[in-house]
PDB file of N, CA and C in Angstrom:
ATOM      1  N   UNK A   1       0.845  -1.178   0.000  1.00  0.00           N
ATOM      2  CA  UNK A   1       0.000   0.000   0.000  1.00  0.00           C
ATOM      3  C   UNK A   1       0.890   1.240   0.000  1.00  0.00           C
ATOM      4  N   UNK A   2       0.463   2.507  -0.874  1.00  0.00           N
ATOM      5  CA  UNK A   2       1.276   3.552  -0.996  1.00  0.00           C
ATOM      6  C   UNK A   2       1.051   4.398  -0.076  1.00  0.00           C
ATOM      7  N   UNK A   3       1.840   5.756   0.709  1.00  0.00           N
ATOM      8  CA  UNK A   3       1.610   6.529   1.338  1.00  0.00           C
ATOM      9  C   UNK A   3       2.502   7.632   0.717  1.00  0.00           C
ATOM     10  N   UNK A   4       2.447   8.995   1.522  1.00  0.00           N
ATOM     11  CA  UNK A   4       3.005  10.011   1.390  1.00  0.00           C
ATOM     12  C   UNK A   4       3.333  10.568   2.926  1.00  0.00           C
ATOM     13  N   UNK A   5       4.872  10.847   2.988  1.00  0.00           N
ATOM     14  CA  UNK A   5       5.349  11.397   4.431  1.00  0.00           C
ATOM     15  C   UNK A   5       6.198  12.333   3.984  1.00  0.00           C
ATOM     16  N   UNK A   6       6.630  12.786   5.260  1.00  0.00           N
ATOM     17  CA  UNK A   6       6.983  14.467   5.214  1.00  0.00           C
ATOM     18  C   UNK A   6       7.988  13.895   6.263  1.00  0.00           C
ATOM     19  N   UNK A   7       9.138  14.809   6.321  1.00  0.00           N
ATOM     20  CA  UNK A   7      10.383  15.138   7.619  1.00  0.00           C
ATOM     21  C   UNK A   7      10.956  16.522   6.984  1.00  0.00           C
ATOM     22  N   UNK A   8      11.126  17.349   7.951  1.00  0.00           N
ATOM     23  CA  UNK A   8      11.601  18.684   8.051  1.00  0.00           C
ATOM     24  C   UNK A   8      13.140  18.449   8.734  1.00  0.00           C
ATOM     25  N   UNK A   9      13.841  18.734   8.644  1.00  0.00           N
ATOM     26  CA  UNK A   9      15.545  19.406   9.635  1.00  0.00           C
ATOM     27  C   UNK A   9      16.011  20.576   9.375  1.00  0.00           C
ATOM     28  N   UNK A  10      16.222  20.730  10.305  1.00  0.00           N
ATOM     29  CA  UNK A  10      16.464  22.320  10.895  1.00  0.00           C
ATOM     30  C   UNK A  10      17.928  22.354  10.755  1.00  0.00           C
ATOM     31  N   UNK A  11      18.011  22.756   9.517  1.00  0.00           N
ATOM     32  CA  UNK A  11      20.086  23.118   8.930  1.00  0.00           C
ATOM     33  C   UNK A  11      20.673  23.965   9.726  1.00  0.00           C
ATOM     34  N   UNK A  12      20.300  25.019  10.179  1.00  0.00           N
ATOM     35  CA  UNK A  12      20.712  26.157  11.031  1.00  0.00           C
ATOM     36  C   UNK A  12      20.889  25.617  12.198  1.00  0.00           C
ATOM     37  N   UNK A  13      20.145  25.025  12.911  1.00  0.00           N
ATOM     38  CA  UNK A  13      20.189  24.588  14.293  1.00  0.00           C
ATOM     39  C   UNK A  13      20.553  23.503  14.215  1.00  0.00           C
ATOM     40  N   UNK A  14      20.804  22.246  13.215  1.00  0.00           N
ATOM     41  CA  UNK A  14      21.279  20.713  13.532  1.00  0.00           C
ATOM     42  C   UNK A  14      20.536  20.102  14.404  1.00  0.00           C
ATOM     43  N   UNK A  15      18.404  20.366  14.030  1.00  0.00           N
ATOM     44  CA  UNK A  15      17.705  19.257  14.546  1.00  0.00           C
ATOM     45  C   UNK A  15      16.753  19.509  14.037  1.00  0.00           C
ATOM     46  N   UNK A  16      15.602  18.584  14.253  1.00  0.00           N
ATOM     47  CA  UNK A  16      14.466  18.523  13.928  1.00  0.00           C
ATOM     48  C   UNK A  16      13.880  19.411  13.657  1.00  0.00           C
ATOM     49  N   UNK A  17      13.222  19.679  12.805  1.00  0.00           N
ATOM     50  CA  UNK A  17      11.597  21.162  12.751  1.00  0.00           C
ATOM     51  C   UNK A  17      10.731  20.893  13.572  1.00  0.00           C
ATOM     52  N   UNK A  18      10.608  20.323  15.117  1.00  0.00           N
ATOM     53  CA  UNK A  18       9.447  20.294  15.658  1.00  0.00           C
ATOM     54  C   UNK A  18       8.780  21.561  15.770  1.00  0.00           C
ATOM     55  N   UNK A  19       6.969  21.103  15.553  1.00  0.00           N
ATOM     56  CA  UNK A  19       6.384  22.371  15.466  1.00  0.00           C
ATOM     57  C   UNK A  19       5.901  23.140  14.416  1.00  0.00           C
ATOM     58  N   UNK A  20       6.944  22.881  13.253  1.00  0.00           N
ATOM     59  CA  UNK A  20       6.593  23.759  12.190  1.00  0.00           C
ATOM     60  C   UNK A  20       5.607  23.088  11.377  1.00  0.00           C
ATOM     61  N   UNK A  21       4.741  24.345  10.868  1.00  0.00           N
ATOM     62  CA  UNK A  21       3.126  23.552  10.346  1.00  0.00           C
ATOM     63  C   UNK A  21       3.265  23.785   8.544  1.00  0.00           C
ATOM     64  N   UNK A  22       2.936  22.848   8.353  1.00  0.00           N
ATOM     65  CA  UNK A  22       2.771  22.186   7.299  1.00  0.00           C
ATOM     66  C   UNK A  22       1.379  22.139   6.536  1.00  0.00           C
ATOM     67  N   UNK A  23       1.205  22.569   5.397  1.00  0.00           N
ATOM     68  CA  UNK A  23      -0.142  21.912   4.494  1.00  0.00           C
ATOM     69  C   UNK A  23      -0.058  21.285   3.251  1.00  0.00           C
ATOM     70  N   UNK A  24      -1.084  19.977   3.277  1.00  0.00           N
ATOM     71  CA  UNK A  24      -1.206  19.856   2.255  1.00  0.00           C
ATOM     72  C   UNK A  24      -1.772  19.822   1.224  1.00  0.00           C
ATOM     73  N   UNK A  25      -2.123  19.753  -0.123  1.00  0.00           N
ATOM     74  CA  UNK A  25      -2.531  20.355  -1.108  1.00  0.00           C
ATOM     75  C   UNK A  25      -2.855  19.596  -2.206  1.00  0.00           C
ATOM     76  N   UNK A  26      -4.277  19.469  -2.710  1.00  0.00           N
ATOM     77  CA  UNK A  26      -4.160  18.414  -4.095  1.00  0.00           C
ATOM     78  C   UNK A  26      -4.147  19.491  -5.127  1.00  0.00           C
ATOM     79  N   UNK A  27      -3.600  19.445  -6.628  1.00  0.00           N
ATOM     80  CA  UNK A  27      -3.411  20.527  -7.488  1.00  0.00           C
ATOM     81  C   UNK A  27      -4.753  19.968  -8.356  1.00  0.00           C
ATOM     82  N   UNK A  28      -5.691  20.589  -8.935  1.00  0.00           N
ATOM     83  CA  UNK A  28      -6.681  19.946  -9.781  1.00  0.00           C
ATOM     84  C   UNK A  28      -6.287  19.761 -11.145  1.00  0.00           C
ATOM     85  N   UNK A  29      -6.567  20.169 -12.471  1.00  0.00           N
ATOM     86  CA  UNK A  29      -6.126  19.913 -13.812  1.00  0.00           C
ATOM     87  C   UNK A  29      -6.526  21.070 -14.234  1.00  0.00           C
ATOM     88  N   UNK A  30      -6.871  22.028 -13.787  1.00  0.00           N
ATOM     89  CA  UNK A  30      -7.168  23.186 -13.814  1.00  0.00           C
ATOM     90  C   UNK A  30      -5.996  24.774 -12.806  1.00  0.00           C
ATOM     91  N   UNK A  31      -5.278  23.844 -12.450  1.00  0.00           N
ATOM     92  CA  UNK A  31      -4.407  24.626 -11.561  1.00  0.00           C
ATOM     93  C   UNK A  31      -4.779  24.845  -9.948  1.00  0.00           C
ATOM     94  N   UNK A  32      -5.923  24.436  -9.576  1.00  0.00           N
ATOM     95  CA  UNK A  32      -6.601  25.028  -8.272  1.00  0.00           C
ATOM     96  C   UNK A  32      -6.170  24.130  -7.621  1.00  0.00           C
ATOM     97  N   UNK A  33      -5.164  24.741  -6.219  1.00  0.00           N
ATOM     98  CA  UNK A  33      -4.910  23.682  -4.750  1.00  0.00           C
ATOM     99  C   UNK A  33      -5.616  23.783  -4.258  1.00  0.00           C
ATOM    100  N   UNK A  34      -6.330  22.500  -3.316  1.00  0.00           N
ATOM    101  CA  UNK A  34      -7.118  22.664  -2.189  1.00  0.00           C
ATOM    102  C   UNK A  34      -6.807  22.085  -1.515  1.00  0.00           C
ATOM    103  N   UNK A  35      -6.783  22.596  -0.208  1.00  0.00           N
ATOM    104  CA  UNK A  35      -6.395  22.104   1.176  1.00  0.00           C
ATOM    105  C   UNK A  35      -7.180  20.503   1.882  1.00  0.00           C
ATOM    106  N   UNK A  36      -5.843  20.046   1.749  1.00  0.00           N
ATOM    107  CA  UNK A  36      -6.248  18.620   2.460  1.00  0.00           C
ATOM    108  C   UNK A  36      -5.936  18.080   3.862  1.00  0.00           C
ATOM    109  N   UNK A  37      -5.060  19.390   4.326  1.00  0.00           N
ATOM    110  CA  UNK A  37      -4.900  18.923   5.675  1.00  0.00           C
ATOM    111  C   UNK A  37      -3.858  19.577   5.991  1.00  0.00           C
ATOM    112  N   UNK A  38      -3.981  20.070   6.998  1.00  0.00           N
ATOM    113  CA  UNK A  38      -2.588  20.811   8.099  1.00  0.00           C
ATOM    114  C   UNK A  38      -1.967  20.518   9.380  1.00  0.00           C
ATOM    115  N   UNK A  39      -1.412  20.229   9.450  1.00  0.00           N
ATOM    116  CA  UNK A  39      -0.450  20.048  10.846  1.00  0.00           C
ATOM    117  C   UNK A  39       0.353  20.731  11.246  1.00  0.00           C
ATOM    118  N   UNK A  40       0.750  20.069  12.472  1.00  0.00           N
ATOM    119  CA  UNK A  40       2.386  20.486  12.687  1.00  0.00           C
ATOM    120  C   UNK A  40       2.955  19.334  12.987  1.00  0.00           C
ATOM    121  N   UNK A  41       4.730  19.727  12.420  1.00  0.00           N
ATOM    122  CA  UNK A  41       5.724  18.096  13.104  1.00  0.00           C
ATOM    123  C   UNK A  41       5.842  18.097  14.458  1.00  0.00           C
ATOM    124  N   UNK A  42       5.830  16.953  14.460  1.00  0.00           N
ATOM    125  CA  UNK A  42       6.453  16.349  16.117  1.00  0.00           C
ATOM    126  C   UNK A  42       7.550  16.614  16.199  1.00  0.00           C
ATOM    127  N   UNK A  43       8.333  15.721  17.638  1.00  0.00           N
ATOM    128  CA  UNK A  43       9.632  16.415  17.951  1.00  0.00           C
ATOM    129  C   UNK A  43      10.787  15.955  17.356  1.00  0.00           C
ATOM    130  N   UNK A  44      10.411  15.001  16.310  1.00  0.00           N
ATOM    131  CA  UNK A  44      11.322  14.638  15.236  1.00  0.00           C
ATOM    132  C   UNK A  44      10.871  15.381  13.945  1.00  0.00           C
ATOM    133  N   UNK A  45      10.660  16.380  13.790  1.00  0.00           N
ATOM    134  CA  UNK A  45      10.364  16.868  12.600  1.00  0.00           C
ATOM    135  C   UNK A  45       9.570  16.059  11.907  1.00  0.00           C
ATOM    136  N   UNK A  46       8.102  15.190  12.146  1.00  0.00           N
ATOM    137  CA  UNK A  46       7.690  14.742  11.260  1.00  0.00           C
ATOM    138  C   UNK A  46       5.854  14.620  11.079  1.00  0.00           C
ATOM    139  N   UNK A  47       5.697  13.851  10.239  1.00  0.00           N
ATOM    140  CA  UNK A  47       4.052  13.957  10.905  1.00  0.00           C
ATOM    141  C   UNK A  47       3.399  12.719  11.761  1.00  0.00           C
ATOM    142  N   UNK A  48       2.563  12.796  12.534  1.00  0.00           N
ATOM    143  CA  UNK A  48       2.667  11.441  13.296  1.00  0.00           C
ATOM    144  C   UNK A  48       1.754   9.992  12.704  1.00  0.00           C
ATOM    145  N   UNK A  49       1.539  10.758  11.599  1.00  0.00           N
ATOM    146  CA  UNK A  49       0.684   9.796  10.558  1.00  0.00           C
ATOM    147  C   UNK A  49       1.167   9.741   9.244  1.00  0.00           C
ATOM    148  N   UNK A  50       1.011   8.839   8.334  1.00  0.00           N
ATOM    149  CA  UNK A  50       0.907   9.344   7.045  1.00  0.00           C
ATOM    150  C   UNK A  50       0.101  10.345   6.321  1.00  0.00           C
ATOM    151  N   UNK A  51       0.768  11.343   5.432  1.00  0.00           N
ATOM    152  CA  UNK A  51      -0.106  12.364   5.352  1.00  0.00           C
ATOM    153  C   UNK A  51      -1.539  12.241   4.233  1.00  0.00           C
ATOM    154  N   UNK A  52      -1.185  11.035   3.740  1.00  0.00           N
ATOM    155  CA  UNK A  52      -1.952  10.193   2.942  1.00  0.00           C
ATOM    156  C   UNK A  52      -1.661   8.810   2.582  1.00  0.00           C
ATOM    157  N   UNK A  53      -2.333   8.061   2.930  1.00  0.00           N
ATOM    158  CA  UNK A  53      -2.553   6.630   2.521  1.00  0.00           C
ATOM    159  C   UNK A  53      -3.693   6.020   2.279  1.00  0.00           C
ATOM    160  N   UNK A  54      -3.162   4.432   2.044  1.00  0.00           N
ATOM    161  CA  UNK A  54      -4.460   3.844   1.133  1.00  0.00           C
ATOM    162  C   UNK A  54      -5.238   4.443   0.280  1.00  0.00           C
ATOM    163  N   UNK A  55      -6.836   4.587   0.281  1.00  0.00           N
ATOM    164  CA  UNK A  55      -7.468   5.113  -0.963  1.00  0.00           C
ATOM    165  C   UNK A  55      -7.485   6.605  -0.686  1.00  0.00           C
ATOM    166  N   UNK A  56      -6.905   7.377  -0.179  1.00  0.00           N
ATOM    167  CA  UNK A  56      -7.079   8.496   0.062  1.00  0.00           C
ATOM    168  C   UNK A  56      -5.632   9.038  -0.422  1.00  0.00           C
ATOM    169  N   UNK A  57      -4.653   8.457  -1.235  1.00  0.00           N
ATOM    170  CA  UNK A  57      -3.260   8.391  -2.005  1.00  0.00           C
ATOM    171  C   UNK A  57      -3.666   8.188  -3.489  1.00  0.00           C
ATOM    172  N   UNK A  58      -3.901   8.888  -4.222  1.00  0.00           N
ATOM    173  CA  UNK A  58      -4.465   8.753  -5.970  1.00  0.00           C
ATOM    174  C   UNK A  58      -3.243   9.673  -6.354  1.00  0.00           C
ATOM    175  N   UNK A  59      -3.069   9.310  -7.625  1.00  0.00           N
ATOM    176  CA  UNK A  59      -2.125   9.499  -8.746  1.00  0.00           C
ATOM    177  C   UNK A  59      -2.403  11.561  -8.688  1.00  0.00           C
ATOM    178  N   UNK A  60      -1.678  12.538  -8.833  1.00  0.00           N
ATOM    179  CA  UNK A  60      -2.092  13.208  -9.652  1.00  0.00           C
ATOM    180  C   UNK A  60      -0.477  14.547  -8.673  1.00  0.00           C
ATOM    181  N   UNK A  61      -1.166  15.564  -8.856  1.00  0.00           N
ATOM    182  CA  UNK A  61      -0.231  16.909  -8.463  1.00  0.00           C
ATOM    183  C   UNK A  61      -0.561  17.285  -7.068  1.00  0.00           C
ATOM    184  N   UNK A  62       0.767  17.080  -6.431  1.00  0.00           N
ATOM    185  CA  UNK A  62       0.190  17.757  -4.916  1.00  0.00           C
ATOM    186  C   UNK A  62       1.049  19.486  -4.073  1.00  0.00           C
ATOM    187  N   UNK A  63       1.075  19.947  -3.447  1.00  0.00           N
ATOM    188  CA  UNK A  63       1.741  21.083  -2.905  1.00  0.00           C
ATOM    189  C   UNK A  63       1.563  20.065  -1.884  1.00  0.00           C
ATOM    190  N   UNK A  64       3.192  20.629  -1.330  1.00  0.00           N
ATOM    191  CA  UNK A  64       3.804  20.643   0.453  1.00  0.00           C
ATOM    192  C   UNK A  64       3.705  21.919   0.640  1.00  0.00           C
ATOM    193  N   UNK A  65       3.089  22.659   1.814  1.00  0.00           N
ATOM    194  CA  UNK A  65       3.866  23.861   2.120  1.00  0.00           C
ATOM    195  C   UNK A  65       4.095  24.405   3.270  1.00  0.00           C
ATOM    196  N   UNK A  66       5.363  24.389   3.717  1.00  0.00           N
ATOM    197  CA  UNK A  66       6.156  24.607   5.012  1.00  0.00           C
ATOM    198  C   UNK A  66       6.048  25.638   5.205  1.00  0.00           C
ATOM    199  N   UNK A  67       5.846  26.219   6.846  1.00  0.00           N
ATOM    200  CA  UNK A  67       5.875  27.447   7.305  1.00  0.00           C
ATOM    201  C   UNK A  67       7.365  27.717   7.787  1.00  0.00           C
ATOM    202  N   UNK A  68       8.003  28.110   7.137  1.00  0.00           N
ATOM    203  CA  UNK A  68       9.543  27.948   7.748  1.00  0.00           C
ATOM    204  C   UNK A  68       9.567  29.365   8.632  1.00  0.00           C
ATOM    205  N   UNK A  69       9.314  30.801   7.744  1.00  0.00           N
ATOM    206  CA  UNK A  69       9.928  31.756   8.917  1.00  0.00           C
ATOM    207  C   UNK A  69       8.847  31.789  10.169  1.00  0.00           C
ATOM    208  N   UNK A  70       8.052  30.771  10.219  1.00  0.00           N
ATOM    209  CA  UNK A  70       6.731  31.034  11.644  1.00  0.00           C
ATOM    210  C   UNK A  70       7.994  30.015  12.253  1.00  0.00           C
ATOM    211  N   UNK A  71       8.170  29.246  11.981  1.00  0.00           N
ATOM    212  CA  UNK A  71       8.835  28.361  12.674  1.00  0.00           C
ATOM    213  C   UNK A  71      10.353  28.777  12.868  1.00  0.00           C
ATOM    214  N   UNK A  72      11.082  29.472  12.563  1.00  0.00           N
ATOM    215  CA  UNK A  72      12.300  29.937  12.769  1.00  0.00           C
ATOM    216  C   UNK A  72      12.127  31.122  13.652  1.00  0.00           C
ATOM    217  N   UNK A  73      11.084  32.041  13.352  1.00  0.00           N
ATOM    218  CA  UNK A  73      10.604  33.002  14.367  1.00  0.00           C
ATOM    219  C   UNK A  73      10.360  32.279  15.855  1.00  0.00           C
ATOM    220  N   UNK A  74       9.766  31.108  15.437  1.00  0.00           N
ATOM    221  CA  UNK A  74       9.431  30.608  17.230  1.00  0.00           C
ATOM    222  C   UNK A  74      10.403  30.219  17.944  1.00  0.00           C
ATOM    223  N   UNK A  75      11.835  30.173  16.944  1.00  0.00           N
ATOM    224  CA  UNK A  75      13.144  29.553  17.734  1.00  0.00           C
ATOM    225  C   UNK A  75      13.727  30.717  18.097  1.00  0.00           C
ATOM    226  N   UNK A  76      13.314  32.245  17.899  1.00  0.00           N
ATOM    227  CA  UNK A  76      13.824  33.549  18.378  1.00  0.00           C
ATOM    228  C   UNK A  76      14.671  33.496  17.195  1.00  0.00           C
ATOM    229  N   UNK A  77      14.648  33.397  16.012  1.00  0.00           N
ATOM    230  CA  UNK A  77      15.881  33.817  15.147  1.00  0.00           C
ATOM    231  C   UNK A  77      15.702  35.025  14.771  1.00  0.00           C
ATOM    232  N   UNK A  78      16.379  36.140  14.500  1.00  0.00           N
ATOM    233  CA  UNK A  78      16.319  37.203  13.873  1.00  0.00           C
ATOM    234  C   UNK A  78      15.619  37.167  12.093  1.00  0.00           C
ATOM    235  N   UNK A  79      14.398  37.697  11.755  1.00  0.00           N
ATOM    236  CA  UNK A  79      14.377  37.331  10.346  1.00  0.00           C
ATOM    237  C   UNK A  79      14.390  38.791   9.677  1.00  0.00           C
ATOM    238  N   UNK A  80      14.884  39.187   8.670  1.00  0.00           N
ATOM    239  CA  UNK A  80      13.833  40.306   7.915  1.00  0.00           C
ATOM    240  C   UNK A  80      12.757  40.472   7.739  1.00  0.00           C
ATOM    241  N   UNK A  81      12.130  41.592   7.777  1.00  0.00           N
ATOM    242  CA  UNK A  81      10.743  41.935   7.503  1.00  0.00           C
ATOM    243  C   UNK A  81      10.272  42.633   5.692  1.00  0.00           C
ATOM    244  N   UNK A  82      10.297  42.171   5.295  1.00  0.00           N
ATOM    245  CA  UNK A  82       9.664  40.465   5.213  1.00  0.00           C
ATOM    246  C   UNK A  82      11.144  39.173   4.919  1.00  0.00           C
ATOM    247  N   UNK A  83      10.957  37.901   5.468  1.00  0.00           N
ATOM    248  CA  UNK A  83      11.975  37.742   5.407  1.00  0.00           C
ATOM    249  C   UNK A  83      12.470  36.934   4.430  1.00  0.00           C
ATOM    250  N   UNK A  84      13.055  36.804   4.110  1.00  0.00           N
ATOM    251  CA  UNK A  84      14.030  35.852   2.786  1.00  0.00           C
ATOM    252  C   UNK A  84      13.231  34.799   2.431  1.00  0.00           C
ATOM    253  N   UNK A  85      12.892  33.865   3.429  1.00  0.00           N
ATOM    254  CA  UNK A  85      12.073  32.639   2.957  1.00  0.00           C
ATOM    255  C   UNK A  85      10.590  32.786   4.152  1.00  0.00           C
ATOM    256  N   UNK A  86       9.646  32.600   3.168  1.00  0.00           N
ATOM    257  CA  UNK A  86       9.002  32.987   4.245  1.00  0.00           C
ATOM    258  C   UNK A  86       7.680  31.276   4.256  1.00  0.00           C
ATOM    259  N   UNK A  87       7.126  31.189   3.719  1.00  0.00           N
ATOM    260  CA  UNK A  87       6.378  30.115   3.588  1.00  0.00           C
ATOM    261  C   UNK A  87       6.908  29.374   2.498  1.00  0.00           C
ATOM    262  N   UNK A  88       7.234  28.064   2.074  1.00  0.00           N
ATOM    263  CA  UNK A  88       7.787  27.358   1.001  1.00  0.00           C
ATOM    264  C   UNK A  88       7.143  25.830   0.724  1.00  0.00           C
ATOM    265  N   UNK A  89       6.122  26.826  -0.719  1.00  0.00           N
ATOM    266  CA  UNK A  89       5.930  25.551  -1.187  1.00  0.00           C
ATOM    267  C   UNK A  89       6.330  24.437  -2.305  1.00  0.00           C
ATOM    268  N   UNK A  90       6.234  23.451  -1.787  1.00  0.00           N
ATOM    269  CA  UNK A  90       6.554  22.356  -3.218  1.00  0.00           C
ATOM    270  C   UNK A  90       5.457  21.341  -3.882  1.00  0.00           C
ATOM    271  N   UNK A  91       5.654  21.932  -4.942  1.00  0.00           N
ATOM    272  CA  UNK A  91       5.107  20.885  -5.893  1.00  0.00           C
ATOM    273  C   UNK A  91       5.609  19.800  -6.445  1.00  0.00           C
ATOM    274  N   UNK A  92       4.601  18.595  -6.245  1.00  0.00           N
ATOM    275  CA  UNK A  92       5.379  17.364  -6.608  1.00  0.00           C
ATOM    276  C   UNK A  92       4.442  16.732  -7.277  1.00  0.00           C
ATOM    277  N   UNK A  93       4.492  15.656  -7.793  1.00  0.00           N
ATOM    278  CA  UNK A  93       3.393  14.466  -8.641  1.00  0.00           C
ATOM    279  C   UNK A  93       4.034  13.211  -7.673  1.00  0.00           C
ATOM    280  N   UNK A  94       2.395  12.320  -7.783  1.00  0.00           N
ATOM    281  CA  UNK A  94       2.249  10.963  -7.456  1.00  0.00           C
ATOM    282  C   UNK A  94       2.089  10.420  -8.692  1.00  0.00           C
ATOM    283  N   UNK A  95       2.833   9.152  -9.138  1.00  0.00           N
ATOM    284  CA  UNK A  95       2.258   8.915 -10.511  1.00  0.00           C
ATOM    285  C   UNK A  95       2.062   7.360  -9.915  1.00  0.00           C
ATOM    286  N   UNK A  96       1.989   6.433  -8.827  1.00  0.00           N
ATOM    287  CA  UNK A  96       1.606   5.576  -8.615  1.00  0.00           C
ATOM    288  C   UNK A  96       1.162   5.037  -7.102  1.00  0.00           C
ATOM    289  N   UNK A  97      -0.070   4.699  -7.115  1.00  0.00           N
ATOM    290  CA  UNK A  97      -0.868   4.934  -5.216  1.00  0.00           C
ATOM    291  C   UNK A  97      -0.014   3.793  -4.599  1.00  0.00           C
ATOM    292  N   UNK A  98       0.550   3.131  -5.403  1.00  0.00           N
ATOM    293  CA  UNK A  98       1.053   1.949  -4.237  1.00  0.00           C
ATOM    294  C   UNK A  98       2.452   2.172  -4.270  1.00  0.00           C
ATOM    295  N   UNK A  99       2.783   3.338  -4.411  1.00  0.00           N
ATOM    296  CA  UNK A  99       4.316   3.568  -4.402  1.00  0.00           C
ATOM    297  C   UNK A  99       4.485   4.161  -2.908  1.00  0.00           C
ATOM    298  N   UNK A 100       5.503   4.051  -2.222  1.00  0.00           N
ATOM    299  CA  UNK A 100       5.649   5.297  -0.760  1.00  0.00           C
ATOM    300  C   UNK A 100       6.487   6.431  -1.201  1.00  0.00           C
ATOM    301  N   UNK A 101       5.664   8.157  -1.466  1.00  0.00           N
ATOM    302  CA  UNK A 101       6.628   8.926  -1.553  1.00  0.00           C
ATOM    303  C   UNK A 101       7.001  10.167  -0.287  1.00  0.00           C
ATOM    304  N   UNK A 102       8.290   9.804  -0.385  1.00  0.00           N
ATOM    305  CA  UNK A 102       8.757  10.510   0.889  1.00  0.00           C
ATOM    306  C   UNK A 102       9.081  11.735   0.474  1.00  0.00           C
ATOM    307  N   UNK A 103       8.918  12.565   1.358  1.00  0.00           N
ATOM    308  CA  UNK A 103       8.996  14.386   0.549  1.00  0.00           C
ATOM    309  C   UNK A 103      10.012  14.936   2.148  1.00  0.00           C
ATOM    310  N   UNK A 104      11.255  15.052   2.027  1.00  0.00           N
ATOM    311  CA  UNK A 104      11.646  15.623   3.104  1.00  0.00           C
ATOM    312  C   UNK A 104      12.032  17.291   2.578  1.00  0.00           C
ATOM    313  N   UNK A 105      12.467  17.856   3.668  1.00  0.00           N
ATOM    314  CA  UNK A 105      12.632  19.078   3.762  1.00  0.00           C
ATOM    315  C   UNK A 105      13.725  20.029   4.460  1.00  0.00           C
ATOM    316  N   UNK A 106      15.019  20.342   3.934  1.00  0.00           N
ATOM    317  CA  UNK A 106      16.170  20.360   4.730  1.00  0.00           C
ATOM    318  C   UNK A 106      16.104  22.140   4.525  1.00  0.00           C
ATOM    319  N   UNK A 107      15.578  22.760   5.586  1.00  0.00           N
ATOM    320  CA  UNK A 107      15.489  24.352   5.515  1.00  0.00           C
ATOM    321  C   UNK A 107      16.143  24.822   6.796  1.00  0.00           C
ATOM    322  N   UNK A 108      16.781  26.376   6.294  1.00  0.00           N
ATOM    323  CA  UNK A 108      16.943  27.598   6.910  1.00  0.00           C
ATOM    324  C   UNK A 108      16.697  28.762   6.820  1.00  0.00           C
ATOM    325  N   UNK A 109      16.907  29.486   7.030  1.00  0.00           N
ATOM    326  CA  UNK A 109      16.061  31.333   6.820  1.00  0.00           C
ATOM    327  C   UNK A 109      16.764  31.208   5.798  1.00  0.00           C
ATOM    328  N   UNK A 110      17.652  30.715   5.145  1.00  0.00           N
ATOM    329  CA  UNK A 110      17.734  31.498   3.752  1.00  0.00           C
ATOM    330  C   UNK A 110      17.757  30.491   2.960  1.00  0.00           C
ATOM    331  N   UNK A 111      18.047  29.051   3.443  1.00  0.00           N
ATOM    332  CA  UNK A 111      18.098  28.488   2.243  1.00  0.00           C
ATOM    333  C   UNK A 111      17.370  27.052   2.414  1.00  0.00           C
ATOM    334  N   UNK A 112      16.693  26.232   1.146  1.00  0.00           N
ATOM    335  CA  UNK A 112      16.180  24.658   1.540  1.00  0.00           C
ATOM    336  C   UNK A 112      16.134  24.198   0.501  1.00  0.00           C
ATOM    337  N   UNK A 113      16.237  22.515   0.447  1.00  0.00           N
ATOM    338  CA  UNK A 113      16.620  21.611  -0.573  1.00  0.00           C
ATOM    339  C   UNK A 113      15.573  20.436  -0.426  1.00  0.00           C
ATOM    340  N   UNK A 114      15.396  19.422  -1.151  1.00  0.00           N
ATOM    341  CA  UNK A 114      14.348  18.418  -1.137  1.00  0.00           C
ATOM    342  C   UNK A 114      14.746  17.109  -1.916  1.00  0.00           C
ATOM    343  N   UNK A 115      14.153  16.415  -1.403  1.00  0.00           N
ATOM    344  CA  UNK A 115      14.673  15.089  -2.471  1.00  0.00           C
ATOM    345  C   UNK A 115      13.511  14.197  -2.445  1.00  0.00           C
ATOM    346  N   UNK A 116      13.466  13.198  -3.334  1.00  0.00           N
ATOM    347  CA  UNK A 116      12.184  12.110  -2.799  1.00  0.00           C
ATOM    348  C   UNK A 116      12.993  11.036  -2.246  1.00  0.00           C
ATOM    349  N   UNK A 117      12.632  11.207  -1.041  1.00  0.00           N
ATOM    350  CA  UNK A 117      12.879  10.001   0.151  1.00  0.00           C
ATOM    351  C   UNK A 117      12.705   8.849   0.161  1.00  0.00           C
ATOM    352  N   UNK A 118      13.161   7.940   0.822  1.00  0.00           N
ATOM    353  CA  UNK A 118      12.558   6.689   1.087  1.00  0.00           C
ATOM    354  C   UNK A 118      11.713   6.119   1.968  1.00  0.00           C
TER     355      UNK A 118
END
């Protein structure tokens, strides 16, 4: 059975994103995201569920989108107003429900990278 998970790390600090909230997003064929669900990570930077599985995991375009400067603000970091990175989203495709795709998230106030996980 396929799922979709999320992990955040905190490059600046060398730990977890606990806390920082997250949404996610189905893209339609028309361009329109709609909100499928929001959280925040636990104290491993992650979500405590899959953010989709079984029949509720279909093929198509989704948005991640991380609240990074709410969450770097809550660690007291200094940011600009407005600051460098402020909410960051990603777009990705599912092209098979029984696949597991892992979407991690390696951010700092200025900079973040992504890969598909395992």
């Amino acid at each position: 059975m396929g799922k979709l998970t999320t992990h955040v790390l905190d490059t600046a600090n060398g730990c977890p994103a606990a806390g920082m909230r997250v949404g996610l997003f189905r893209i339609d064929a028309g361009g329109v995201a709609r909100e499928l669900k929001s959280l925040a990570l636990n104290a491993d930077g992650r979500a405590d569920s899959p953010l989709l599985e079984g029949g509720a995991l279909a093929p198509g375009r989704y948005r991640l989108v991380f609240g990074v400067a709410a969450y770097f603000r809550s660690r007291r970091t200094a940011l600009d107003d407005p600051p460098f990175l402020d909410e960051v989203p990603l777009d990705f495709g599912i092209a098979s429900a029984s696949q597991h795709y892992h979407v991690p998230l390696l951010a700092s106030p200025w900079s973040y990278s992504t890969y598909r996980g395992s």
